[in-house]
N, C-alpha and C. Protein backbone atom coordinates (compact mmCIF):
# COMPACT_ATOMS: atom_id res chain seq x y z
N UNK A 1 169.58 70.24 84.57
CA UNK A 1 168.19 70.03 84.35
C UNK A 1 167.86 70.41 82.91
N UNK A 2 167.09 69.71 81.92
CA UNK A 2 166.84 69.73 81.18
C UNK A 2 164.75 69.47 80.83
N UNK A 3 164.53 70.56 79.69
CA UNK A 3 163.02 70.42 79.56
C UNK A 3 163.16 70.46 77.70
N UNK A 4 161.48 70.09 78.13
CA UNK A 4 160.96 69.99 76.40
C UNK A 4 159.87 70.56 76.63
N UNK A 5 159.09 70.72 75.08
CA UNK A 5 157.81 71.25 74.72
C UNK A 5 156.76 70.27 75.04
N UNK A 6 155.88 70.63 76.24
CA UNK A 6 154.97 69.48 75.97
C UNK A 6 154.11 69.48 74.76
N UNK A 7 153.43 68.12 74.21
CA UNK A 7 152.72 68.09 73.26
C UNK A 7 151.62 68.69 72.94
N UNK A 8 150.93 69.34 73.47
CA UNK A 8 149.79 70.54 73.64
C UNK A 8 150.42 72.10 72.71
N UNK A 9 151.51 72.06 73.00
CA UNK A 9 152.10 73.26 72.40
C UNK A 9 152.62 73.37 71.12
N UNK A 10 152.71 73.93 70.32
CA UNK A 10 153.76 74.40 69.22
C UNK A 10 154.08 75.93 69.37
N UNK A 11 155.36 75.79 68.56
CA UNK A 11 155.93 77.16 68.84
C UNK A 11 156.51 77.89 67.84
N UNK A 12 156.67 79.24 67.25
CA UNK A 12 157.54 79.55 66.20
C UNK A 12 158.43 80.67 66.64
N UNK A 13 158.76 81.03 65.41
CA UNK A 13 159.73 82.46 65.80
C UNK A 13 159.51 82.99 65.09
N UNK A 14 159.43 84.45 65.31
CA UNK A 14 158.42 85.15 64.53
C UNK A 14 159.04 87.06 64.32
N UNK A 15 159.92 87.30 63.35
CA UNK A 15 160.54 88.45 63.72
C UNK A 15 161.59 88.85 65.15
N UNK A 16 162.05 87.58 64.99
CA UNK A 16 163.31 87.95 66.39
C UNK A 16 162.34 87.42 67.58
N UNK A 17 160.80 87.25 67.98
CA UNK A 17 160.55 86.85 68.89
C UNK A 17 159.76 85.37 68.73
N UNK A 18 159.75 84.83 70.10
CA UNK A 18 158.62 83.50 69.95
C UNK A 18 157.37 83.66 70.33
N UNK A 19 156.94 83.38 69.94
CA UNK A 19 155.35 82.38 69.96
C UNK A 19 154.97 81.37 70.09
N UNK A 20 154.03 81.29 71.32
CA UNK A 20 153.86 80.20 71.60
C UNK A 20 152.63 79.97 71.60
N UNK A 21 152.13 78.30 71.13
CA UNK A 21 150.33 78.79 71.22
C UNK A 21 149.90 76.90 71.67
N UNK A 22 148.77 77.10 72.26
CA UNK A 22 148.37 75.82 73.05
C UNK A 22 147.58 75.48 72.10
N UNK A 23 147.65 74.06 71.57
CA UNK A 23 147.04 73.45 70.27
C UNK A 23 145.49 73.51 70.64
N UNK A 24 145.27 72.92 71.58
CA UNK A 24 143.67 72.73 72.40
C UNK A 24 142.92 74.42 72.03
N UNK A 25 143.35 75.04 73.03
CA UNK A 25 142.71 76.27 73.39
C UNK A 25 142.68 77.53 72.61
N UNK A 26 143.81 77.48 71.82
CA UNK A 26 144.55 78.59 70.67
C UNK A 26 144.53 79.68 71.55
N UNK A 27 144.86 79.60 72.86
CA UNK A 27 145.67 80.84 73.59
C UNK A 27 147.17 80.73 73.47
N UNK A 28 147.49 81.78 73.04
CA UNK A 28 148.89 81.97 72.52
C UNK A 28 149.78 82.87 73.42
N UNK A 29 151.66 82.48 73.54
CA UNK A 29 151.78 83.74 74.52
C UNK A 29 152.94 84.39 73.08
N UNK A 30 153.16 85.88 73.39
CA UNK A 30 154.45 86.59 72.77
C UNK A 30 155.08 86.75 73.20
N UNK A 31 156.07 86.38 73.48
CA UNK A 31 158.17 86.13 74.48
C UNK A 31 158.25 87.75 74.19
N UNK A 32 158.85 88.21 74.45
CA UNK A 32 160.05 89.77 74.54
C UNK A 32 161.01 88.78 74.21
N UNK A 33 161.84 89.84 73.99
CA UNK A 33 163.48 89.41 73.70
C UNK A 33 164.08 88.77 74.56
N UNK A 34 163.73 88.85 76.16
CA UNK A 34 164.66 88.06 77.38
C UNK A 34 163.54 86.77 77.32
N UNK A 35 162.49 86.78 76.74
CA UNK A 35 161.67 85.27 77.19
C UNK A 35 161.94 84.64 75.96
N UNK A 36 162.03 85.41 74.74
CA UNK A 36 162.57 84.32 73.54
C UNK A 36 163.65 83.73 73.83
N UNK A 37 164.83 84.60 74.26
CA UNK A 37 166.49 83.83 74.59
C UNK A 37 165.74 82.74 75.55
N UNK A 38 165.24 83.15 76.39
CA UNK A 38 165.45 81.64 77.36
C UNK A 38 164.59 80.72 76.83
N UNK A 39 163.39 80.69 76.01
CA UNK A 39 162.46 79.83 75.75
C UNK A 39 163.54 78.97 74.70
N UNK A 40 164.58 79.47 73.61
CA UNK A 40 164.98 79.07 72.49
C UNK A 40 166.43 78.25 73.53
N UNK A 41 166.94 78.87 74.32
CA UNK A 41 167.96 78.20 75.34
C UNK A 41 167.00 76.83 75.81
N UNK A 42 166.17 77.07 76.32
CA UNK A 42 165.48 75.66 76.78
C UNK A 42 164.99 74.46 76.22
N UNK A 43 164.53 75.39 74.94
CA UNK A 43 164.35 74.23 73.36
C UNK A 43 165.51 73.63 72.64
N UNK A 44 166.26 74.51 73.05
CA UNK A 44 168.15 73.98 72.17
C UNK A 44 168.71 73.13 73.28
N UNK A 45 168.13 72.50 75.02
CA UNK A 45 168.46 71.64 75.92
C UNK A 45 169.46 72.58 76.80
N UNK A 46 169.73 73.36 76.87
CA UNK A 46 170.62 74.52 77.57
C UNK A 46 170.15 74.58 78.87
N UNK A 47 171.20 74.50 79.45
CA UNK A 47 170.99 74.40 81.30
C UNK A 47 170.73 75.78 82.13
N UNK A 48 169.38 76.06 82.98
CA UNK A 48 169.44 77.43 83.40
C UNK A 48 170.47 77.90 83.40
N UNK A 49 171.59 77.68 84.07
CA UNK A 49 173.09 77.95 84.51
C UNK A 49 173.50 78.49 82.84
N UNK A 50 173.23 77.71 82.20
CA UNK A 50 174.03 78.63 80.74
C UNK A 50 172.89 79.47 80.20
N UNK A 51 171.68 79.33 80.33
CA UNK A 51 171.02 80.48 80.11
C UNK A 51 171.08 81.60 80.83
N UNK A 52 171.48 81.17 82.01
CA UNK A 52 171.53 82.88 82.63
C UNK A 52 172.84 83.20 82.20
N UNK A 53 173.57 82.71 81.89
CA UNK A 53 175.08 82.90 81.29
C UNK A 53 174.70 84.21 79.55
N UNK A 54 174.05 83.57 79.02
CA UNK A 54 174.03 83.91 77.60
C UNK A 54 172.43 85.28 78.09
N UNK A 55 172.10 85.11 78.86
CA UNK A 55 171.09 86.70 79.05
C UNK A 55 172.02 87.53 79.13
N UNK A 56 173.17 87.48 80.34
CA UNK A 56 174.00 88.21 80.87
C UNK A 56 174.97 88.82 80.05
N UNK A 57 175.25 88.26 78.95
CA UNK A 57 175.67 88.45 77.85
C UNK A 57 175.30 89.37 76.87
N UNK A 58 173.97 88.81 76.45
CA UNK A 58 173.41 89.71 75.41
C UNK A 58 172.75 91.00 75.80
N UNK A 59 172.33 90.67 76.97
CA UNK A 59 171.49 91.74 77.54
C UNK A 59 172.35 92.79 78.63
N UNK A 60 173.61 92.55 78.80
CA UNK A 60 174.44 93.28 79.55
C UNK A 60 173.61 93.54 81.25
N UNK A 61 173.15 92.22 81.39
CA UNK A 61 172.40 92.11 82.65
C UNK A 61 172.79 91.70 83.49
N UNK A 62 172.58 91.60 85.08
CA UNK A 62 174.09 91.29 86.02
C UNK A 62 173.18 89.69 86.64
N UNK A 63 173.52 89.27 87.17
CA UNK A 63 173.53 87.30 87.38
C UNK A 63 172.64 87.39 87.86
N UNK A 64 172.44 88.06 89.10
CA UNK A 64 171.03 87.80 89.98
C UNK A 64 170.03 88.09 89.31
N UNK A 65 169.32 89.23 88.37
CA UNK A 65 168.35 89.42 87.74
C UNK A 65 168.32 88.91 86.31
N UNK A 66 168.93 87.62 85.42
CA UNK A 66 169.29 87.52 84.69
C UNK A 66 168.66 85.37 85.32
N UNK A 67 169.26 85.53 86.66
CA UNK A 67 168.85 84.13 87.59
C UNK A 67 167.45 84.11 87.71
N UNK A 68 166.79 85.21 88.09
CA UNK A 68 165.06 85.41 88.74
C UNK A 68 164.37 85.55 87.40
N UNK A 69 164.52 85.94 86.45
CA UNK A 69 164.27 85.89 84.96
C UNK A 69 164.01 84.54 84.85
N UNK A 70 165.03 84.20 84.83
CA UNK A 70 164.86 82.35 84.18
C UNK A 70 164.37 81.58 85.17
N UNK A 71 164.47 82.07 86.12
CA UNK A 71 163.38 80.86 87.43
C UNK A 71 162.10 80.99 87.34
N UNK A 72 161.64 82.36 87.19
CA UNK A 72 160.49 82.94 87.27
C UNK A 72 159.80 82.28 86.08
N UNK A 73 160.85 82.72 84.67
CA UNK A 73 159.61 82.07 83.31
C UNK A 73 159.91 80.61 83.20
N UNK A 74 160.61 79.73 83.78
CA UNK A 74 160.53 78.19 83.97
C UNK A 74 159.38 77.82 84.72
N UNK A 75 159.26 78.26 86.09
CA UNK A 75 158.21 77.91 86.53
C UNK A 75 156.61 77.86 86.30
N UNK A 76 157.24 79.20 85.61
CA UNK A 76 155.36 80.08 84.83
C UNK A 76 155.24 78.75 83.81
N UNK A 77 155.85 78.70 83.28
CA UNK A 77 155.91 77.67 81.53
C UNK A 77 155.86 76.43 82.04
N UNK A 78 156.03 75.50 83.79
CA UNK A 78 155.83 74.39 84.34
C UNK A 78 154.23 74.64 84.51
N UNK A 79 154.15 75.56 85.28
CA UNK A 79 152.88 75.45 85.28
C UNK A 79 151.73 75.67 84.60
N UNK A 80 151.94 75.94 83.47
CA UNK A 80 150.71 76.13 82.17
C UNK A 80 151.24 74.53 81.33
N UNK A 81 151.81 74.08 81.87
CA UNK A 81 152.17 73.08 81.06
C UNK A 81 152.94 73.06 80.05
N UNK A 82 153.34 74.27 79.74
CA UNK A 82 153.93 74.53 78.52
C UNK A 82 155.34 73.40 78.12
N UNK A 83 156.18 73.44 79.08
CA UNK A 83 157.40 72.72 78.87
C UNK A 83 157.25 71.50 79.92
N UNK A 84 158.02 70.46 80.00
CA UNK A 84 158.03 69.50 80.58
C UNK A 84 159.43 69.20 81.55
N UNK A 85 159.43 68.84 82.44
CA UNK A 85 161.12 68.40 82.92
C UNK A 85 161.50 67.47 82.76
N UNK A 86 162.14 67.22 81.91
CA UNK A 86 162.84 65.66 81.51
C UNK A 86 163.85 65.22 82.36
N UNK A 87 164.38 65.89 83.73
CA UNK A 87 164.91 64.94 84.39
C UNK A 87 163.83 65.39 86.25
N UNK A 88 163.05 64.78 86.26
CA UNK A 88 162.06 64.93 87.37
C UNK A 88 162.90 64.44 88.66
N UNK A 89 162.37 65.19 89.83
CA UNK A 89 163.31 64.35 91.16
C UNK A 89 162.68 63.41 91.28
């Protein structure tokens, strides 16, 4: 599964973390270090499966909470619209 930025959004990086801000509304969010890795994994086309790979990694975090991490802020970021799913069922 693969996502993108929907067009409402732009995003930067900003001292090791991201930022994200809704063009419309100028509500903005600030990633931590585990929501930048996965936001920048999801923007670089990286498959949950290798993002929870590369948390587990950097963050010396074990699979299951490293899995609920990245389900949890995919879904949050589906539903603000933030990202898009480019392969829909």
């Amino acid at each position: 599964m693969s996502y993108s930025l929907s067009k409402e959004y732009v995003w930067k990086e900003v001292g090791g973390q991201v930022v994200v801000l809704h063009i419309e509304t100028g509500r903005y969010y600030s990633l931590n270090h585990t929501g930048s890795l996965i936001w920048k994994g999801l923007m670089d086309g990286l498959s949950p499966d290798r993002i929870i790979e590369r948390l587990c990694s950097v963050f010396d975090v074990d699979k299951s909470t490293a899995n609920k991490d990245t389900e949890e802020m995919i879904r949050d970021l589906l539903t603000k619209e933030a990202i898009i799913n480019d392969q829909p069922l």
